[in-house]
PDB file of N, CA and C in Angstrom:
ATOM      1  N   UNK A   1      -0.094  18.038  14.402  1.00  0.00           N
ATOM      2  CA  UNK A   1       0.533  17.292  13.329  1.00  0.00           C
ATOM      3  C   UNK A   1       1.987  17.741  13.232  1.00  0.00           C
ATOM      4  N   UNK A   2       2.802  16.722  12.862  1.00  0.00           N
ATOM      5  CA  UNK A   2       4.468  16.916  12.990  1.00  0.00           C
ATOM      6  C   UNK A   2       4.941  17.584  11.794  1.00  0.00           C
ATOM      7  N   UNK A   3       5.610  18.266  11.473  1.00  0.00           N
ATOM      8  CA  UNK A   3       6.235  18.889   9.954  1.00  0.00           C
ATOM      9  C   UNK A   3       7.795  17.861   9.708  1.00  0.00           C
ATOM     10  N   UNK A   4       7.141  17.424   8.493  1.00  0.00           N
ATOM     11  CA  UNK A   4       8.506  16.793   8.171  1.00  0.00           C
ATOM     12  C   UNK A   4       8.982  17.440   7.057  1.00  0.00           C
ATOM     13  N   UNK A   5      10.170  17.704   6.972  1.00  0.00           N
ATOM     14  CA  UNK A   5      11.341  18.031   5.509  1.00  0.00           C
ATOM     15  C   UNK A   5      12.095  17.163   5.114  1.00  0.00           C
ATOM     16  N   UNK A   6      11.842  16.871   3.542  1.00  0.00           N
ATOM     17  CA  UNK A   6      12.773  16.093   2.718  1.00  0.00           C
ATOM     18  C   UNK A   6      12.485  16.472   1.807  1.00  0.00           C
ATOM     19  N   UNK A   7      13.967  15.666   0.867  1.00  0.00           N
ATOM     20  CA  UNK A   7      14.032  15.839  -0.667  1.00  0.00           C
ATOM     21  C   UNK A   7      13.815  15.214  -1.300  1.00  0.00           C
ATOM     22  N   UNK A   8      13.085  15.306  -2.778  1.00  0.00           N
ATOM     23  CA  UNK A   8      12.815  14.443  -3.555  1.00  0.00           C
ATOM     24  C   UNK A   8      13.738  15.195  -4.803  1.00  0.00           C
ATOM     25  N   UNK A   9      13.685  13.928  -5.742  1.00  0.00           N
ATOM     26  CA  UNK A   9      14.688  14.266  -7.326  1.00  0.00           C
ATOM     27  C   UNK A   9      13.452  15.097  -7.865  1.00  0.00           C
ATOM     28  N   UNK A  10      13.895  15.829  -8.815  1.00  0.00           N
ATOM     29  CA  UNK A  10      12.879  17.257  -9.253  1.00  0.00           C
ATOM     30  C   UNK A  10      11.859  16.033 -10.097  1.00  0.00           C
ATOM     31  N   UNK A  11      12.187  15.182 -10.691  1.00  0.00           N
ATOM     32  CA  UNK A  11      11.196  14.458 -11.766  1.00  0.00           C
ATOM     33  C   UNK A  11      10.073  13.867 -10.700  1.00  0.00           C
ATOM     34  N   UNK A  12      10.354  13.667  -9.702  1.00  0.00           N
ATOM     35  CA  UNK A  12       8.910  13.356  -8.498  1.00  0.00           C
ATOM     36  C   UNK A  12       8.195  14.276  -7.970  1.00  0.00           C
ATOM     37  N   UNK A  13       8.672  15.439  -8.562  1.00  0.00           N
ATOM     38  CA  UNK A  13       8.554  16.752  -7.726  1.00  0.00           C
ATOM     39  C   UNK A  13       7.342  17.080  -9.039  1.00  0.00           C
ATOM     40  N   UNK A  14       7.829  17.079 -10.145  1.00  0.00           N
ATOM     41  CA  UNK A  14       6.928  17.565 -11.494  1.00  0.00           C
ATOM     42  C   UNK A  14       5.794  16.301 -11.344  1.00  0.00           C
ATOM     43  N   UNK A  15       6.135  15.690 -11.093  1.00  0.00           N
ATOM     44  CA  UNK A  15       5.058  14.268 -11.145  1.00  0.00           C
ATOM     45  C   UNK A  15       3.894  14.429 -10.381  1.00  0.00           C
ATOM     46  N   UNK A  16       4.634  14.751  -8.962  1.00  0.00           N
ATOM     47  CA  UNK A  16       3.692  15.206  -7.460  1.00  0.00           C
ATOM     48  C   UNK A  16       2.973  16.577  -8.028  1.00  0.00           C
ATOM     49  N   UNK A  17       3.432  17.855  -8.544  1.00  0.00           N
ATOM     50  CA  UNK A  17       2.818  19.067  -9.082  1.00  0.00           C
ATOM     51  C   UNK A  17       2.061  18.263  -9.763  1.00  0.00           C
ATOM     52  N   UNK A  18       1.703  17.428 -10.681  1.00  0.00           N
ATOM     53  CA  UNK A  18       1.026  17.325 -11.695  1.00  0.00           C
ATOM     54  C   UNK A  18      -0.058  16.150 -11.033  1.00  0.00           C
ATOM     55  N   UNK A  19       0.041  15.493 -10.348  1.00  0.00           N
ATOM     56  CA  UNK A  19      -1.059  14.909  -9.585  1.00  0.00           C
ATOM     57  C   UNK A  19      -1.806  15.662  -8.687  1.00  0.00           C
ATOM     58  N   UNK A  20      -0.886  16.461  -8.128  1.00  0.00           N
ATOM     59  CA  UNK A  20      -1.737  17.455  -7.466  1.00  0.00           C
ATOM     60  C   UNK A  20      -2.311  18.112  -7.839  1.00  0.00           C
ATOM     61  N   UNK A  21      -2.459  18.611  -9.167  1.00  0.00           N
ATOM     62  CA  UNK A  21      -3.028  19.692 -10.179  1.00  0.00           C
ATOM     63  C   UNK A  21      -4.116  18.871 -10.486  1.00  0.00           C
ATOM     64  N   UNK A  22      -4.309  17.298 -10.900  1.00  0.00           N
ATOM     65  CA  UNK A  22      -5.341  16.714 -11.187  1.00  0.00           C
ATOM     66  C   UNK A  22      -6.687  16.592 -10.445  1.00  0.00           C
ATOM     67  N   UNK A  23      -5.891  16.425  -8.897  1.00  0.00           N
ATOM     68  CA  UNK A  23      -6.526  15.960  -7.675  1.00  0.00           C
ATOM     69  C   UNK A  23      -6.968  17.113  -7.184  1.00  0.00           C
ATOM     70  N   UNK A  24      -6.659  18.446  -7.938  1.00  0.00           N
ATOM     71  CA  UNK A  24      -6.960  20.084  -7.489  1.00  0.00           C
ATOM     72  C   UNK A  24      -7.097  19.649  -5.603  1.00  0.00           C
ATOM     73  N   UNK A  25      -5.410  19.292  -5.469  1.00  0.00           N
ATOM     74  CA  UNK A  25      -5.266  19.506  -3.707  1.00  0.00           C
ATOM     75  C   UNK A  25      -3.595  19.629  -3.653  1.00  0.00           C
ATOM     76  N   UNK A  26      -3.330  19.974  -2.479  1.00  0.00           N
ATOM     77  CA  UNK A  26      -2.389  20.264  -2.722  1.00  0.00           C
ATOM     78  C   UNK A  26      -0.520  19.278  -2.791  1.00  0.00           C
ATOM     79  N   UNK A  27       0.289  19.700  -2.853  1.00  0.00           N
ATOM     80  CA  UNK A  27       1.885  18.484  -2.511  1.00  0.00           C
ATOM     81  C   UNK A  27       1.464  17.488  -1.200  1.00  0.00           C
ATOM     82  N   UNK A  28       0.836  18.365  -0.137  1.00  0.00           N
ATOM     83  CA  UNK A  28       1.183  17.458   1.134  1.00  0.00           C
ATOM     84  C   UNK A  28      -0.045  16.688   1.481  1.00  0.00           C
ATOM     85  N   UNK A  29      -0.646  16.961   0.475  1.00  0.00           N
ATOM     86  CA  UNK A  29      -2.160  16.321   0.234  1.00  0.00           C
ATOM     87  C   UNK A  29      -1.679  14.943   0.103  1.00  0.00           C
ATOM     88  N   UNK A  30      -1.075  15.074  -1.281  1.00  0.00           N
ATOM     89  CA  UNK A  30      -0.575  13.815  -2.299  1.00  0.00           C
ATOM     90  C   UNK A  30       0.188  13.251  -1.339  1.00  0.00           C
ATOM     91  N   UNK A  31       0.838  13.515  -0.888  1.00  0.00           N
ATOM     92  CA  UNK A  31       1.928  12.852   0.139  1.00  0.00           C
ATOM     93  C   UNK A  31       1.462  12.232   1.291  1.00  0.00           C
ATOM     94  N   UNK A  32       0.634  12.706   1.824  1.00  0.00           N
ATOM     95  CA  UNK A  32      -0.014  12.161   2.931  1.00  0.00           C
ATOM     96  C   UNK A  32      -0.527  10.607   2.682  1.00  0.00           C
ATOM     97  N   UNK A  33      -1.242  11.199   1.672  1.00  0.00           N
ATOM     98  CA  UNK A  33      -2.053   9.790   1.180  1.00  0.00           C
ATOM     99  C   UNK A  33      -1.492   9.135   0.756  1.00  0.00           C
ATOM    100  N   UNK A  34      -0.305   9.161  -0.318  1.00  0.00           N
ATOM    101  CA  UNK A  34       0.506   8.202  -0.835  1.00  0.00           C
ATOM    102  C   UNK A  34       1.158   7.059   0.622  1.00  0.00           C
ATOM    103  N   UNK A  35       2.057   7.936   1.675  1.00  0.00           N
ATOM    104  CA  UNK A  35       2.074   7.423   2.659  1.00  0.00           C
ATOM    105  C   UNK A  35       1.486   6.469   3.476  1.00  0.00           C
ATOM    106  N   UNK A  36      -0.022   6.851   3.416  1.00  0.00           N
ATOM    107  CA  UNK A  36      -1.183   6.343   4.036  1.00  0.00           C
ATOM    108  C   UNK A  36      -1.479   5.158   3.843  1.00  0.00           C
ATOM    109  N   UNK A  37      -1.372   5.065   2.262  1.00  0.00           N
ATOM    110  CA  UNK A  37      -1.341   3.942   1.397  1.00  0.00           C
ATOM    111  C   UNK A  37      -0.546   3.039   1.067  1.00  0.00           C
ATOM    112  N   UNK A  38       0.881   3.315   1.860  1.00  0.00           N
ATOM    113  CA  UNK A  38       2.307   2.575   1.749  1.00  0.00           C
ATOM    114  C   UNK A  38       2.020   2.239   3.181  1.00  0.00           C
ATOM    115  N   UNK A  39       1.593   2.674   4.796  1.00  0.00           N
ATOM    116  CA  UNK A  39       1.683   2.468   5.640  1.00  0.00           C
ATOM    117  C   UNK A  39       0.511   0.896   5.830  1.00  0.00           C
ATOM    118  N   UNK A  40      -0.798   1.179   5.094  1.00  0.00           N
ATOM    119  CA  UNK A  40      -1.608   0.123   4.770  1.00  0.00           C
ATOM    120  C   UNK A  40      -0.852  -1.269   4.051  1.00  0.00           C
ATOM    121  N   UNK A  41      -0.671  -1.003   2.844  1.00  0.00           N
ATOM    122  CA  UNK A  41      -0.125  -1.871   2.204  1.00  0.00           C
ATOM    123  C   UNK A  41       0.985  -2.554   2.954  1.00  0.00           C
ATOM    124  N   UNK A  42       1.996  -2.149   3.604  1.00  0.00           N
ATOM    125  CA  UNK A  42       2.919  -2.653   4.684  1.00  0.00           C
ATOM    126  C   UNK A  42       2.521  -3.408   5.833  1.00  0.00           C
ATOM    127  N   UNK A  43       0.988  -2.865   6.098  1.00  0.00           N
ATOM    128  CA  UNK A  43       0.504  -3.754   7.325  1.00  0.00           C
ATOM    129  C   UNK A  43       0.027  -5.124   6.810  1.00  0.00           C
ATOM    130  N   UNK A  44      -0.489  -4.720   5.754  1.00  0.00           N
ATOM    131  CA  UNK A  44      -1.547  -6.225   4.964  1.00  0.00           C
ATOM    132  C   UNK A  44      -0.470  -7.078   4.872  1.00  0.00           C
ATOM    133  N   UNK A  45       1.004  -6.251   4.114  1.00  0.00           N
ATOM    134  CA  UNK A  45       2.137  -7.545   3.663  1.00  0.00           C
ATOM    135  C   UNK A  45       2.613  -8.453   4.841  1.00  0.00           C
ATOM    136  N   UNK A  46       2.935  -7.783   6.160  1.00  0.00           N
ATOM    137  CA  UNK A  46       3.540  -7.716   7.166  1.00  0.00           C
ATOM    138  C   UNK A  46       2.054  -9.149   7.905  1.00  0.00           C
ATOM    139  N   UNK A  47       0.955  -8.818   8.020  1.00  0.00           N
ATOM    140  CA  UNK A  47       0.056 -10.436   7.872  1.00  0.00           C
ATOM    141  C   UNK A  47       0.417 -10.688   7.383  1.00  0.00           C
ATOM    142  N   UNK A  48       0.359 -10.795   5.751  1.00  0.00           N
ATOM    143  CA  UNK A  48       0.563 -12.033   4.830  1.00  0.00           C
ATOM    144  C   UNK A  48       1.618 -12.621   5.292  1.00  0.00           C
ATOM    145  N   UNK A  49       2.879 -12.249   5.603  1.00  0.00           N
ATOM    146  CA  UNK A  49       4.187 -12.994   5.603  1.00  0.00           C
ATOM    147  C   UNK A  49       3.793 -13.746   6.840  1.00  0.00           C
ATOM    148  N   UNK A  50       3.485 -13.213   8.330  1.00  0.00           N
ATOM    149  CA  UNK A  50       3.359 -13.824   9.191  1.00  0.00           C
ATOM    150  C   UNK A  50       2.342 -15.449   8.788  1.00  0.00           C
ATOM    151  N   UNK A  51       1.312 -15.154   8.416  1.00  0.00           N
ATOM    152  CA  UNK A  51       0.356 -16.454   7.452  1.00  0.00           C
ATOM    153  C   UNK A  51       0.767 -17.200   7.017  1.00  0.00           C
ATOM    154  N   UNK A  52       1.738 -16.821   6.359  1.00  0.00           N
ATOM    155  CA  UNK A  52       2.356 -17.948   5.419  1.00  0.00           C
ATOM    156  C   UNK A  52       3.205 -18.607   6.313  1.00  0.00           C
ATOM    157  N   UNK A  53       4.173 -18.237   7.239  1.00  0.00           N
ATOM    158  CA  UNK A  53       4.948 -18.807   8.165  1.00  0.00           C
ATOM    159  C   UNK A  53       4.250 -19.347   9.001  1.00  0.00           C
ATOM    160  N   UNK A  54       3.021 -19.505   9.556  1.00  0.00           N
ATOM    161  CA  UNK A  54       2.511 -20.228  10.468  1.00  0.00           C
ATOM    162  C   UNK A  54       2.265 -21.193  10.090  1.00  0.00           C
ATOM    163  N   UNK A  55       2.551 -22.646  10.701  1.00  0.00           N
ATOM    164  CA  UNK A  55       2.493 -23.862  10.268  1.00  0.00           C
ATOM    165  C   UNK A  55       1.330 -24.546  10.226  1.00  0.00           C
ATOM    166  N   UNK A  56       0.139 -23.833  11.240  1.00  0.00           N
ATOM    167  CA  UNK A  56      -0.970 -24.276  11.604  1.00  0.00           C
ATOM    168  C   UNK A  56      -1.859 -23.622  10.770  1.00  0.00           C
ATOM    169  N   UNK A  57      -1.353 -23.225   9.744  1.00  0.00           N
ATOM    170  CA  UNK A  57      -2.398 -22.275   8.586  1.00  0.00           C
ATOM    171  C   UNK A  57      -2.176 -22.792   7.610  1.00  0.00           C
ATOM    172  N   UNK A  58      -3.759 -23.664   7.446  1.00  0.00           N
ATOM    173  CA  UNK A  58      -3.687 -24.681   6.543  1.00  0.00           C
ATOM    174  C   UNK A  58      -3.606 -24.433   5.168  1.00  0.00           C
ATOM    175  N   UNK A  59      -2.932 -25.117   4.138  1.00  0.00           N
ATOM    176  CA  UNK A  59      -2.110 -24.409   2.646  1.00  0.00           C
ATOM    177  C   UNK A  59      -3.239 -25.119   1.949  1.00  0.00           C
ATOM    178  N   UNK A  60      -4.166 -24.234   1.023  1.00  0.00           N
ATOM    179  CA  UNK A  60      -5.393 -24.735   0.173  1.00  0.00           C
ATOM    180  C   UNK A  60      -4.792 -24.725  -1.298  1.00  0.00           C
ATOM    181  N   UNK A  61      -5.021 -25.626  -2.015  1.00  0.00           N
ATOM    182  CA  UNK A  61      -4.872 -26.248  -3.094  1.00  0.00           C
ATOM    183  C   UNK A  61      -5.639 -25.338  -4.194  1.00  0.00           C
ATOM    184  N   UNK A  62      -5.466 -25.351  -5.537  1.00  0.00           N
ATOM    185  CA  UNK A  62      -5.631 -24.381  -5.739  1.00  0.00           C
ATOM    186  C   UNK A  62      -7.470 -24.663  -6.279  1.00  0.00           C
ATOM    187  N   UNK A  63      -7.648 -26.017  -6.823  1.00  0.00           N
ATOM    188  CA  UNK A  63      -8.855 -26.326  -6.823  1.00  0.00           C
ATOM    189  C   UNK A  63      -9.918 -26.236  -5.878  1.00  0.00           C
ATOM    190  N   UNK A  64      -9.400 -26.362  -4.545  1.00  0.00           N
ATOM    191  CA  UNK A  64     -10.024 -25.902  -3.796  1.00  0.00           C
ATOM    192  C   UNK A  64     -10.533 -24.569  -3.610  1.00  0.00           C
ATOM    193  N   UNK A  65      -9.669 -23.666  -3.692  1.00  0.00           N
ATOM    194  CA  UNK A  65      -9.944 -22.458  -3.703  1.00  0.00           C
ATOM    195  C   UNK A  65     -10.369 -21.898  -4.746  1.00  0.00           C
ATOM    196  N   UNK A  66     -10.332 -22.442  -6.273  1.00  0.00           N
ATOM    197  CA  UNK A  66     -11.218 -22.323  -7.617  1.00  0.00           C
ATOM    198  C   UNK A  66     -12.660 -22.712  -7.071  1.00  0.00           C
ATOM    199  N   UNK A  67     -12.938 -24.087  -6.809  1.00  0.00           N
ATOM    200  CA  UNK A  67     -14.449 -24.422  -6.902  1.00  0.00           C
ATOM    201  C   UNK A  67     -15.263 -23.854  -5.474  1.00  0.00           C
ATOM    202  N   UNK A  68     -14.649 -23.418  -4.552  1.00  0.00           N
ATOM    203  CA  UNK A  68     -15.650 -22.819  -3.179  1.00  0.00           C
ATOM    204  C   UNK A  68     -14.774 -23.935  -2.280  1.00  0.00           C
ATOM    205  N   UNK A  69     -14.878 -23.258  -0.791  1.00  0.00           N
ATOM    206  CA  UNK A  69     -14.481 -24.339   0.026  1.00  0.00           C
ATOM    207  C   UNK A  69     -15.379 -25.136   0.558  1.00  0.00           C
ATOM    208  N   UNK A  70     -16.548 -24.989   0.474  1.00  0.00           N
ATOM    209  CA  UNK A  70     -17.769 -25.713   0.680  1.00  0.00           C
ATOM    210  C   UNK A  70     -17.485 -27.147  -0.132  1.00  0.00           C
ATOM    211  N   UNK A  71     -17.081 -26.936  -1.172  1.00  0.00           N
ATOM    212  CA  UNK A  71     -17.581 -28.701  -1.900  1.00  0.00           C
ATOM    213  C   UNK A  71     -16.804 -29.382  -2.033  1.00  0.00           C
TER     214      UNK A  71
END
Protein backbone atom coordinates (compact mmCIF):
# COMPACT_ATOMS: atom_id res chain seq x y z
CA UNK A 1 0.00 0.00 0.00
CA UNK A 2 1.29 3.59 -1.09
CA UNK A 3 1.68 6.35 1.83
CA UNK A 4 0.22 9.47 0.89
CA UNK A 5 0.80 13.05 2.76
CA UNK A 6 -1.51 15.93 2.81
CA UNK A 7 -3.07 18.72 4.49
CA UNK A 8 -6.23 19.31 5.70
CA UNK A 9 -7.69 22.81 7.52
CA UNK A 10 -7.55 21.81 11.39
CA UNK A 11 -11.66 22.00 11.46
CA UNK A 12 -11.55 18.57 9.16
CA UNK A 13 -8.93 17.42 11.17
CA UNK A 14 -11.26 17.78 14.63
CA UNK A 15 -14.16 16.46 12.54
CA UNK A 16 -12.00 13.33 11.18
CA UNK A 17 -10.66 12.86 15.22
CA UNK A 18 -14.16 12.86 16.14
CA UNK A 19 -15.53 10.35 13.60
CA UNK A 20 -12.86 8.37 14.22
CA UNK A 21 -13.45 8.31 17.91
CA UNK A 22 -17.11 7.23 17.05
CA UNK A 23 -16.13 4.58 14.55
CA UNK A 24 -13.38 3.55 17.48
CA UNK A 25 -10.85 3.20 14.17
CA UNK A 26 -8.49 5.07 13.31
CA UNK A 27 -7.70 8.87 10.78
CA UNK A 28 -6.61 6.60 7.87
CA UNK A 29 -9.40 4.33 8.52
CA UNK A 30 -11.87 7.29 7.96
CA UNK A 31 -10.02 8.36 5.03
CA UNK A 32 -9.75 5.40 3.24
CA UNK A 33 -13.29 4.85 3.22
CA UNK A 34 -14.41 8.26 2.72
CA UNK A 35 -12.24 7.97 -0.52
CA UNK A 36 -13.63 4.64 -1.32
CA UNK A 37 -16.87 6.14 -1.28
CA UNK A 38 -15.99 9.28 -3.45
CA UNK A 39 -14.11 6.83 -5.89
CA UNK A 40 -17.68 4.76 -6.13
CA UNK A 41 -19.87 7.58 -6.27
CA UNK A 42 -17.63 9.06 -9.24
CA UNK A 43 -17.94 5.82 -11.11
CA UNK A 44 -21.90 5.58 -10.80
CA UNK A 45 -21.93 9.56 -11.86
CA UNK A 46 -19.41 9.04 -14.63
CA UNK A 47 -22.41 6.08 -16.11
CA UNK A 48 -25.04 8.24 -15.41
CA UNK A 49 -23.65 11.09 -17.55
CA UNK A 50 -22.52 8.71 -20.25
CA UNK A 51 -26.66 7.36 -20.21
CA UNK A 52 -27.97 10.29 -20.48
CA UNK A 53 -25.83 11.26 -23.56
CA UNK A 54 -26.56 8.22 -25.43
CA UNK A 55 -29.18 8.80 -27.89
CA UNK A 56 -30.23 5.23 -28.14
CA UNK A 57 -31.23 5.23 -24.37
CA UNK A 58 -34.63 5.47 -24.42
CA UNK A 59 -35.99 8.72 -22.11
CA UNK A 60 -39.09 7.18 -19.88
CA UNK A 61 -41.78 9.46 -18.97
CA UNK A 62 -42.35 9.87 -15.72
CA UNK A 63 -45.74 7.91 -15.56
CA UNK A 64 -44.23 5.35 -16.91
CA UNK A 65 -41.77 4.90 -14.54
CA UNK A 66 -44.49 5.74 -11.56
CA UNK A 67 -46.96 2.90 -12.67
CA UNK A 68 -44.24 -0.20 -13.63
CA UNK A 69 -42.93 -0.59 -17.10
CA UNK A 70 -44.95 -3.54 -17.64
CA UNK A 71 -48.41 -1.69 -18.15
Amino acid sequence: MLKITFSLPDSHIDALDSIANQAQCSRAEIIRRAIGHHIEDFEDLSVAEKRLQDPNDPVLSWDKVKHGFHK
